[in-house]
PDB file of N, CA and C in Angstrom:
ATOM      1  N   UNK A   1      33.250 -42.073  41.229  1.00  0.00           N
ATOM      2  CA  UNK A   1      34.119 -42.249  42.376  1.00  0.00           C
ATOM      3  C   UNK A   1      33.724 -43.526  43.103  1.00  0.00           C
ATOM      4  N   UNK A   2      34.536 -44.061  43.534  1.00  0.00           N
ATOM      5  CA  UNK A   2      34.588 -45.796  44.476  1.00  0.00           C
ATOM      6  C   UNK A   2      34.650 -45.089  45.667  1.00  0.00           C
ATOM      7  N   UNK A   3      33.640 -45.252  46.798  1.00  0.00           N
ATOM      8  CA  UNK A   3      33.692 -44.942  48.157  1.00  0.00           C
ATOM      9  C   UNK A   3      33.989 -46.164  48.959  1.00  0.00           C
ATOM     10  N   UNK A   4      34.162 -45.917  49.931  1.00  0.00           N
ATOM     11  CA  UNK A   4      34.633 -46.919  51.037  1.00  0.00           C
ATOM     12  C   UNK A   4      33.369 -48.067  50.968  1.00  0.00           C
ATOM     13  N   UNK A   5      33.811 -48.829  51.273  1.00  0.00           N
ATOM     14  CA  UNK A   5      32.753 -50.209  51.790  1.00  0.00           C
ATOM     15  C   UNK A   5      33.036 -51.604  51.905  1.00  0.00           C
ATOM     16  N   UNK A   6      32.130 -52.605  52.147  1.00  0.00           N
ATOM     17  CA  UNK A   6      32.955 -53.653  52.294  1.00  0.00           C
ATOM     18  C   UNK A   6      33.998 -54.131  51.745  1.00  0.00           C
ATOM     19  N   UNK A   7      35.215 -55.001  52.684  1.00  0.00           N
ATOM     20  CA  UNK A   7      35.775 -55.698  51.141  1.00  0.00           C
ATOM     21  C   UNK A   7      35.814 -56.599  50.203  1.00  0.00           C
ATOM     22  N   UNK A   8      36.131 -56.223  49.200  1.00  0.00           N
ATOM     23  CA  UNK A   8      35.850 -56.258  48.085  1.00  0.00           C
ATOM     24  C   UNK A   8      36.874 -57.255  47.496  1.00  0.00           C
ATOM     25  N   UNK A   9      37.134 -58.855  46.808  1.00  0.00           N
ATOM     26  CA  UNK A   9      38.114 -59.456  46.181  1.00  0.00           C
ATOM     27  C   UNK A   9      37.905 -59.303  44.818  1.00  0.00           C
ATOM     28  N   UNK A  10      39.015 -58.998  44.041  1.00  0.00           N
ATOM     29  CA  UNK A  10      38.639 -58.855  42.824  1.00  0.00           C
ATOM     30  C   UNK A  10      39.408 -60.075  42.012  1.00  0.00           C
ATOM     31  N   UNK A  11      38.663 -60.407  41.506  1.00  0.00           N
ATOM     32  CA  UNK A  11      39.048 -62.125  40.992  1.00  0.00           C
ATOM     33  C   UNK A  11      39.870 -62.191  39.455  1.00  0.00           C
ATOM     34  N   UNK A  12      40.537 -63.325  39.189  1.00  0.00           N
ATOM     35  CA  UNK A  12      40.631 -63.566  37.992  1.00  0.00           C
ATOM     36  C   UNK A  12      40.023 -63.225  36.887  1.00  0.00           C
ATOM     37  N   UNK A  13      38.383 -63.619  36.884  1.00  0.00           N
ATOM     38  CA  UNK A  13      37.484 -63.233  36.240  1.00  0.00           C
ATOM     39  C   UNK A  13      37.004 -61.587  35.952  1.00  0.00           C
ATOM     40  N   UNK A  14      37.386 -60.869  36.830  1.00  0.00           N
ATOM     41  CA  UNK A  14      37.271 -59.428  36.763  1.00  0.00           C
ATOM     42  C   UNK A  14      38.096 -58.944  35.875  1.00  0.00           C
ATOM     43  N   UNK A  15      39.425 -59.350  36.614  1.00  0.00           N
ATOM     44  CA  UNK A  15      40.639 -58.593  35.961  1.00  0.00           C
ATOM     45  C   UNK A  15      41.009 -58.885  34.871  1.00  0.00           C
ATOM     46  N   UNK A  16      40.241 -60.129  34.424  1.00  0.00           N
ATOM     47  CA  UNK A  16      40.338 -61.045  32.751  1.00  0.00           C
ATOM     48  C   UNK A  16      39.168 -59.866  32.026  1.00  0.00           C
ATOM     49  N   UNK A  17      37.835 -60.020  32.679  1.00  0.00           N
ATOM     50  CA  UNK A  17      36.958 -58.666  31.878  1.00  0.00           C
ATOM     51  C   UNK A  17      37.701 -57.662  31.980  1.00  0.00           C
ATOM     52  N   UNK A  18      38.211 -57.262  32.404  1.00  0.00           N
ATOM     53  CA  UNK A  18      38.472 -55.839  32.200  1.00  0.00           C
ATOM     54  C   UNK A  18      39.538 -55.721  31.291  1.00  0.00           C
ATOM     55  N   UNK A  19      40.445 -56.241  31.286  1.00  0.00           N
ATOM     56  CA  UNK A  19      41.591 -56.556  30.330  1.00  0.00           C
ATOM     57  C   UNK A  19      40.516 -56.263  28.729  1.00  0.00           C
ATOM     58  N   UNK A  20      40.249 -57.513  28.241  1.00  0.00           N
ATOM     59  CA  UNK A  20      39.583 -58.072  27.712  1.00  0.00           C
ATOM     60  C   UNK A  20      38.301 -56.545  26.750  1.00  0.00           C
ATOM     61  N   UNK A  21      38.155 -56.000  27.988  1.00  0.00           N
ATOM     62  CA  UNK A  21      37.310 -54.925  27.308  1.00  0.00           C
ATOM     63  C   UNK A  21      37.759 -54.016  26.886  1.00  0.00           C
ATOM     64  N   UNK A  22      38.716 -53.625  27.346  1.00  0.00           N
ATOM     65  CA  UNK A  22      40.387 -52.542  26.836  1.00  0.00           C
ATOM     66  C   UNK A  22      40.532 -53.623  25.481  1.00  0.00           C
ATOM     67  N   UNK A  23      41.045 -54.882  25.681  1.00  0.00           N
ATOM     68  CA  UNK A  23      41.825 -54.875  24.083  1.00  0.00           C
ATOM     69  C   UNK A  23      40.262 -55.109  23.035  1.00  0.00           C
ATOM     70  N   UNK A  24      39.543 -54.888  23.559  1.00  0.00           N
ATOM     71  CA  UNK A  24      38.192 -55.286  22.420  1.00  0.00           C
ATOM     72  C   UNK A  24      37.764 -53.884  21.979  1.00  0.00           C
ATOM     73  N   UNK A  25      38.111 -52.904  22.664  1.00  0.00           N
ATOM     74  CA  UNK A  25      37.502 -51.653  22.032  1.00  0.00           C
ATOM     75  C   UNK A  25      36.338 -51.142  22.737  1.00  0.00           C
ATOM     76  N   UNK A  26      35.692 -52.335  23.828  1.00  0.00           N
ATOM     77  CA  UNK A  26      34.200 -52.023  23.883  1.00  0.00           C
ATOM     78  C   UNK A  26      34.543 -50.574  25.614  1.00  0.00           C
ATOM     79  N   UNK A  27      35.565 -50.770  26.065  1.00  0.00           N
ATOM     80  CA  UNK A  27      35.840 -49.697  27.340  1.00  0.00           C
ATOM     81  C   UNK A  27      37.229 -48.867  26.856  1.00  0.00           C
ATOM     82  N   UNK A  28      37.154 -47.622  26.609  1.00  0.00           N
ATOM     83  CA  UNK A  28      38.312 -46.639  26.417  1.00  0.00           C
ATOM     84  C   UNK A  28      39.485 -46.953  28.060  1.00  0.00           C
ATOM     85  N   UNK A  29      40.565 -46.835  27.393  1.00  0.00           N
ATOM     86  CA  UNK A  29      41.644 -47.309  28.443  1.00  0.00           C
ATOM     87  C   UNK A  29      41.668 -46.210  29.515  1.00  0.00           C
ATOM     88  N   UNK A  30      41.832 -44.673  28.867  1.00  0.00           N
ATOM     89  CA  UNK A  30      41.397 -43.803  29.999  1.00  0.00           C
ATOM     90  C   UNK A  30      40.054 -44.208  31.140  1.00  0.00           C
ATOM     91  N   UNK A  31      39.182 -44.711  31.096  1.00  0.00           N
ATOM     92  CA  UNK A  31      38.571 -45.056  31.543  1.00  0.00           C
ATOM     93  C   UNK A  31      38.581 -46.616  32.833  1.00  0.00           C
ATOM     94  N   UNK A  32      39.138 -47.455  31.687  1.00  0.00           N
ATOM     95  CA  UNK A  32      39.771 -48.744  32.651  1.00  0.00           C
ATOM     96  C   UNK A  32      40.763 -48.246  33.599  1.00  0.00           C
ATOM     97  N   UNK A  33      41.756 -47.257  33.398  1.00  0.00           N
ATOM     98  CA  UNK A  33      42.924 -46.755  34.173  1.00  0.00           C
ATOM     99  C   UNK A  33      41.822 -46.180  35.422  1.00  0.00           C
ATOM    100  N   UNK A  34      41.359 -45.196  34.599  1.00  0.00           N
ATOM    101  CA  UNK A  34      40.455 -44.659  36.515  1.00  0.00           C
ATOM    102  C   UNK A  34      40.088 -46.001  37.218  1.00  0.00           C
ATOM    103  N   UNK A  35      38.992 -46.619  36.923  1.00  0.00           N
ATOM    104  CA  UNK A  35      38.777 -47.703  37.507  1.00  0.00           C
ATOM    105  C   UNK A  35      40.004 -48.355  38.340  1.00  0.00           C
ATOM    106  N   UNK A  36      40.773 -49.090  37.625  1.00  0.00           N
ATOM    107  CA  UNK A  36      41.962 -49.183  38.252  1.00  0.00           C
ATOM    108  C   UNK A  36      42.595 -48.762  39.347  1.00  0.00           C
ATOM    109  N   UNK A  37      42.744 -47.370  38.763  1.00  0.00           N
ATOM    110  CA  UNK A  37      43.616 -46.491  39.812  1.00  0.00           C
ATOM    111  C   UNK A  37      42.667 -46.484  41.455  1.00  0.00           C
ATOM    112  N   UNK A  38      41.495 -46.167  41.000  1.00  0.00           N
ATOM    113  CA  UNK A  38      40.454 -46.483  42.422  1.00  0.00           C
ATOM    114  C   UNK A  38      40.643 -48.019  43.187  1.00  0.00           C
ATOM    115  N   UNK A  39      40.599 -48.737  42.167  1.00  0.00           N
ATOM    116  CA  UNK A  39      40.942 -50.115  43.390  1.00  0.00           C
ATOM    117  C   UNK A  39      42.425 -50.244  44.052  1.00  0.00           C
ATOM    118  N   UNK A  40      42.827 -49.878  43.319  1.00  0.00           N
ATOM    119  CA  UNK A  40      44.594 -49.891  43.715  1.00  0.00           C
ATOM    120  C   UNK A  40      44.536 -48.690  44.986  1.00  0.00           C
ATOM    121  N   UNK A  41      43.880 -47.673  45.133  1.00  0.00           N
ATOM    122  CA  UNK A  41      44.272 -46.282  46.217  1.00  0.00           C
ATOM    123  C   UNK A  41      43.189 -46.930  47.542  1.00  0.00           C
ATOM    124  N   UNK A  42      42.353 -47.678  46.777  1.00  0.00           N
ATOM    125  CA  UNK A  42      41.340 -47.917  48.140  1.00  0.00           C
ATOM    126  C   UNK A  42      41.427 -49.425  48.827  1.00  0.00           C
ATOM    127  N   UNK A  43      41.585 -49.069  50.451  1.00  0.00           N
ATOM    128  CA  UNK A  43      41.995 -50.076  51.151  1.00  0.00           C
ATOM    129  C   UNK A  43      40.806 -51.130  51.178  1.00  0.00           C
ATOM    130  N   UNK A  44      39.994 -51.057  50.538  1.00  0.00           N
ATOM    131  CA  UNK A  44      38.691 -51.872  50.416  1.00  0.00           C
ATOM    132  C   UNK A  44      38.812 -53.262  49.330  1.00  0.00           C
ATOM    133  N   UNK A  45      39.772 -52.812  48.499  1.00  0.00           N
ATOM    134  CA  UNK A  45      39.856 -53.999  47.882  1.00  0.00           C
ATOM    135  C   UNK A  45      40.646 -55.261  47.616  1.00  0.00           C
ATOM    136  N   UNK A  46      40.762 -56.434  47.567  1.00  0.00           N
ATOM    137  CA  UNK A  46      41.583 -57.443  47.594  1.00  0.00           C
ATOM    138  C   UNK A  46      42.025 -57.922  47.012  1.00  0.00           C
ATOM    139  N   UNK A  47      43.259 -58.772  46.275  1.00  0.00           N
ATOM    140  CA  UNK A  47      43.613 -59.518  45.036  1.00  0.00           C
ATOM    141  C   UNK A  47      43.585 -60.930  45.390  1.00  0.00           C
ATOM    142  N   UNK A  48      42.574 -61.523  44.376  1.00  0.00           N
ATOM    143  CA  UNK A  48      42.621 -63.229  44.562  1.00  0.00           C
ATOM    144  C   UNK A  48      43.728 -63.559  44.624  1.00  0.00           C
ATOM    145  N   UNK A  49      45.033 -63.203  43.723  1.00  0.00           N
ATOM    146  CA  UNK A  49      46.446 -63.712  44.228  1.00  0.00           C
ATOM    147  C   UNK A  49      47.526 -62.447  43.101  1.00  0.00           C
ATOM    148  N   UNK A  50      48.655 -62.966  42.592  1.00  0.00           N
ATOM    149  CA  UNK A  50      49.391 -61.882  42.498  1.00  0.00           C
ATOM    150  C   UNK A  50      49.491 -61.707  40.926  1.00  0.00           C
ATOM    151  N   UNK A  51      48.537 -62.356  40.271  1.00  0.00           N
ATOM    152  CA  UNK A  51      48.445 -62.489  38.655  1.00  0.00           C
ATOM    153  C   UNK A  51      47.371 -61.335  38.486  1.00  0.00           C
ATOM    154  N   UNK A  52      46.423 -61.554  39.279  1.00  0.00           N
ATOM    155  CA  UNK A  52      45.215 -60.317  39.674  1.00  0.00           C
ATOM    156  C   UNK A  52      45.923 -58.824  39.663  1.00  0.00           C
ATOM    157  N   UNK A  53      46.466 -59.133  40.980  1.00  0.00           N
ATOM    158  CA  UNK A  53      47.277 -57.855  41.187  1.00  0.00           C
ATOM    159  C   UNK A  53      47.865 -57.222  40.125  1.00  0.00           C
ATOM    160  N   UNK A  54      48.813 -58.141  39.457  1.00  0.00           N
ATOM    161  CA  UNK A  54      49.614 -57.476  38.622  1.00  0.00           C
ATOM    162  C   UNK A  54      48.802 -56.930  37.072  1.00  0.00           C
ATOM    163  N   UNK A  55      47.748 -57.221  36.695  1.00  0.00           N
ATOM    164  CA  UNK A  55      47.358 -57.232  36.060  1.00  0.00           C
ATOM    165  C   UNK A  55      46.384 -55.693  36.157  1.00  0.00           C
ATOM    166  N   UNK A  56      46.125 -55.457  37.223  1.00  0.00           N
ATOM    167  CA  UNK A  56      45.034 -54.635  37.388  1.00  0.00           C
ATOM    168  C   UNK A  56      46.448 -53.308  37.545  1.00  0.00           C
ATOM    169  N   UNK A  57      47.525 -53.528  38.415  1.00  0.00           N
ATOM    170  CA  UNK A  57      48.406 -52.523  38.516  1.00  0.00           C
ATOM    171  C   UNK A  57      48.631 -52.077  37.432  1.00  0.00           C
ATOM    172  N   UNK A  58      48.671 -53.091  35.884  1.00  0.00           N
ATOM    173  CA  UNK A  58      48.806 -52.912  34.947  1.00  0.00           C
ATOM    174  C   UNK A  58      48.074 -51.590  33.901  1.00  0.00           C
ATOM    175  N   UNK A  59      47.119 -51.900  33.759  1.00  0.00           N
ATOM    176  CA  UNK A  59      45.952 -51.166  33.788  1.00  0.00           C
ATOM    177  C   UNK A  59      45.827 -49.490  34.365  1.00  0.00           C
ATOM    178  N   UNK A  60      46.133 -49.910  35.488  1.00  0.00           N
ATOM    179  CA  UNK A  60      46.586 -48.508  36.527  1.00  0.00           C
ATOM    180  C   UNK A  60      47.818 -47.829  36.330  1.00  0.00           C
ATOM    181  N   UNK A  61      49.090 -48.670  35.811  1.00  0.00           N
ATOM    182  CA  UNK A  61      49.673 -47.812  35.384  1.00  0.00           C
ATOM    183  C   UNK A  61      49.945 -46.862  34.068  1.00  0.00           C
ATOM    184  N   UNK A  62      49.878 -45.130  34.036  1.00  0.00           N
ATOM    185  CA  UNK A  62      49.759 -45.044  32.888  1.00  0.00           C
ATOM    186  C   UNK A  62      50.911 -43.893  32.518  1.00  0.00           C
ATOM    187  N   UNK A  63      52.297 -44.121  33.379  1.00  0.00           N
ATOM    188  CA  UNK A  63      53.305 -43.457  32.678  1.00  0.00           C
ATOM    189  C   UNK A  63      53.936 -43.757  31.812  1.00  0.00           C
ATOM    190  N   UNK A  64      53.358 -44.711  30.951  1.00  0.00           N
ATOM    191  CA  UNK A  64      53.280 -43.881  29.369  1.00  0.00           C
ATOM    192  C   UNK A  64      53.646 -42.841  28.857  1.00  0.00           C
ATOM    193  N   UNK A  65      52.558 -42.477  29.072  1.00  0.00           N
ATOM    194  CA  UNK A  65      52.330 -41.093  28.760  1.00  0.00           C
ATOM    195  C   UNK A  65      53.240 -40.320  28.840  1.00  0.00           C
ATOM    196  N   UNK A  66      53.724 -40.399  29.744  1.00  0.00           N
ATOM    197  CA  UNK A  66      55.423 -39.414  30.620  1.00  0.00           C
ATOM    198  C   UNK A  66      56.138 -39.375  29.435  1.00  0.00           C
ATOM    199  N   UNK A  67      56.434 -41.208  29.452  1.00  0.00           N
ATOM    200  CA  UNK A  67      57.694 -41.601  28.517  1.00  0.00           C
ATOM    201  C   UNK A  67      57.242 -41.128  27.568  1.00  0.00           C
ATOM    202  N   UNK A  68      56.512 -41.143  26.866  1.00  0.00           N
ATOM    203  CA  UNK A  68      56.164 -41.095  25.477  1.00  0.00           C
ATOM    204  C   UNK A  68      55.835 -39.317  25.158  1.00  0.00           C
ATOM    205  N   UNK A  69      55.485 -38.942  26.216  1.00  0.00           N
ATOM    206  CA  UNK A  69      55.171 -37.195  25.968  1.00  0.00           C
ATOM    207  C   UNK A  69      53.490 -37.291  25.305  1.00  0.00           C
ATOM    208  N   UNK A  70      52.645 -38.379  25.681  1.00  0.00           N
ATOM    209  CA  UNK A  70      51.665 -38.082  24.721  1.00  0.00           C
ATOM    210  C   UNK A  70      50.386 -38.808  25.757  1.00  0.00           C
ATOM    211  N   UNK A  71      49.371 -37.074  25.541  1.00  0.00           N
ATOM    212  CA  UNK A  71      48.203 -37.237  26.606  1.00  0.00           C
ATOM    213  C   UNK A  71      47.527 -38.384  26.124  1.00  0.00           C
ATOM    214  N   UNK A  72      47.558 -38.802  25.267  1.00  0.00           N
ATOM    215  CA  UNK A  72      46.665 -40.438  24.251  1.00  0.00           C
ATOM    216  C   UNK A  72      47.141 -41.871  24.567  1.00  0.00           C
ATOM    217  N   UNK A  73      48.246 -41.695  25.044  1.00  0.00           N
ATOM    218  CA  UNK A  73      49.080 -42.983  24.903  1.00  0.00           C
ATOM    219  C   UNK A  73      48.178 -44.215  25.306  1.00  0.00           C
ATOM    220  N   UNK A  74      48.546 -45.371  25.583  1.00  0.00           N
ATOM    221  CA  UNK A  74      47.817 -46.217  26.110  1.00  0.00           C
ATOM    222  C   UNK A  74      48.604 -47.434  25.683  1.00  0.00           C
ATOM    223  N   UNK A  75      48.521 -48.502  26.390  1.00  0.00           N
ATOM    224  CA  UNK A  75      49.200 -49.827  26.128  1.00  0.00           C
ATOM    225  C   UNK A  75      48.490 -50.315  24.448  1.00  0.00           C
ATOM    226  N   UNK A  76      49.661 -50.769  23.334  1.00  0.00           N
ATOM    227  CA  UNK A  76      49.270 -51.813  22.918  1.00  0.00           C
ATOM    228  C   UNK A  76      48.332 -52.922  22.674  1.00  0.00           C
ATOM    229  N   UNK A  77      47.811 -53.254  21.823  1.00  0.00           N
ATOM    230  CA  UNK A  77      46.614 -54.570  22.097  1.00  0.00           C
ATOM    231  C   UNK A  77      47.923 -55.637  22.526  1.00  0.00           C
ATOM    232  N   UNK A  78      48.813 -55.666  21.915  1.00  0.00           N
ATOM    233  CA  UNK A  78      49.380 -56.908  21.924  1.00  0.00           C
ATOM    234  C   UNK A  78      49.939 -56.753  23.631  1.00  0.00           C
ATOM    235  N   UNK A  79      50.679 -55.841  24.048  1.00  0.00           N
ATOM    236  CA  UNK A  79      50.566 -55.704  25.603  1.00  0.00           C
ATOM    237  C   UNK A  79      49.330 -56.175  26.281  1.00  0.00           C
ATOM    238  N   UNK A  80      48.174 -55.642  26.001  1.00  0.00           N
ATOM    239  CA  UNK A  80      47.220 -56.483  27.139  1.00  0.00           C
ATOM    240  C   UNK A  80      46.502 -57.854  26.902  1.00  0.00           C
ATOM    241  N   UNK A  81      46.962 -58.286  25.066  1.00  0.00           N
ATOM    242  CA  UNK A  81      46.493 -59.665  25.052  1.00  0.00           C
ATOM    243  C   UNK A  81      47.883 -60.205  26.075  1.00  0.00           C
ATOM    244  N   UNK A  82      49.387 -59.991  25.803  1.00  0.00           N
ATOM    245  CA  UNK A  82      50.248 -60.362  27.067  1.00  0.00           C
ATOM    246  C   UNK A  82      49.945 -60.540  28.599  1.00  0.00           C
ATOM    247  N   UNK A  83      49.168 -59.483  29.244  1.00  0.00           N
ATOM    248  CA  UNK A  83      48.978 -59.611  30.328  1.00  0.00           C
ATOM    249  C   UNK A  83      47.945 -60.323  30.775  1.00  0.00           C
ATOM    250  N   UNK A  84      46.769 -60.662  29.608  1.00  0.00           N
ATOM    251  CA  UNK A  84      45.806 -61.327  29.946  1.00  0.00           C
ATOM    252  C   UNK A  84      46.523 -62.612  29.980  1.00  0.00           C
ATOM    253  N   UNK A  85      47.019 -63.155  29.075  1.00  0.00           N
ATOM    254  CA  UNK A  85      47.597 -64.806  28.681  1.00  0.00           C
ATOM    255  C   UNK A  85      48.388 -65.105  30.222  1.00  0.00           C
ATOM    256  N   UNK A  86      48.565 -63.965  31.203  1.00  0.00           N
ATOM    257  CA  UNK A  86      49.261 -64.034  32.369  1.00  0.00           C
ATOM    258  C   UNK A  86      48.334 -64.515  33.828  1.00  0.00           C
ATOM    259  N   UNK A  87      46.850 -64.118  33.216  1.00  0.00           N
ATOM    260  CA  UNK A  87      45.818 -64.981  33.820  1.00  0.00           C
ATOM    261  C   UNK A  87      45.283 -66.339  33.626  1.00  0.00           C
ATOM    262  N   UNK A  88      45.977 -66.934  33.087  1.00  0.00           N
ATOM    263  CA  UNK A  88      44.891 -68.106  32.607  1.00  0.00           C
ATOM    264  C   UNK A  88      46.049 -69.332  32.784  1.00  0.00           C
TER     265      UNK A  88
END
């Protein structure tokens, strides 16, 4: 769990690792999504600008699943090499 505390900007460079570790295999996406979903619900954290943002919302969002009917789902590699190429 992410508790309250200072704030927090989360940079290019973050939201590029984290991407990055989802399409490499080395962090399960269920996992990046929590993460996610915690910076996105908590007023503690900041977006360097709106490529950040969108990128991490990305991540966080996971109705997928909905659409698809399937507790596994998860974005594509080729979706998050897309959203990364949206940082740089």
């Amino acid at each position: 769990m992410i508790s309250d505390g200072p704030l927090y900007l989360v940079t290019r460079d973050g939201a590029r690792r984290l991407l990055e570790a989802v399409a490499n295999g080395q962090l399960p996406f269920d996992a990046a999504n929590y993460v996610a979903d915690c910076i996105v619900m908590n007023d503690d954290f900041d977006f360097a600008d709106e490529a950040v943002r969108d990128a991490i919302y990305f991540v966080e969002d996971d109705t997928g699943r909905l659409v698809a009917g399937e507790d596994d789902w998860r974005p594509t590699r080729d979706e998050i090499l897309a959203e990364l190429a949206l940082l740089d």
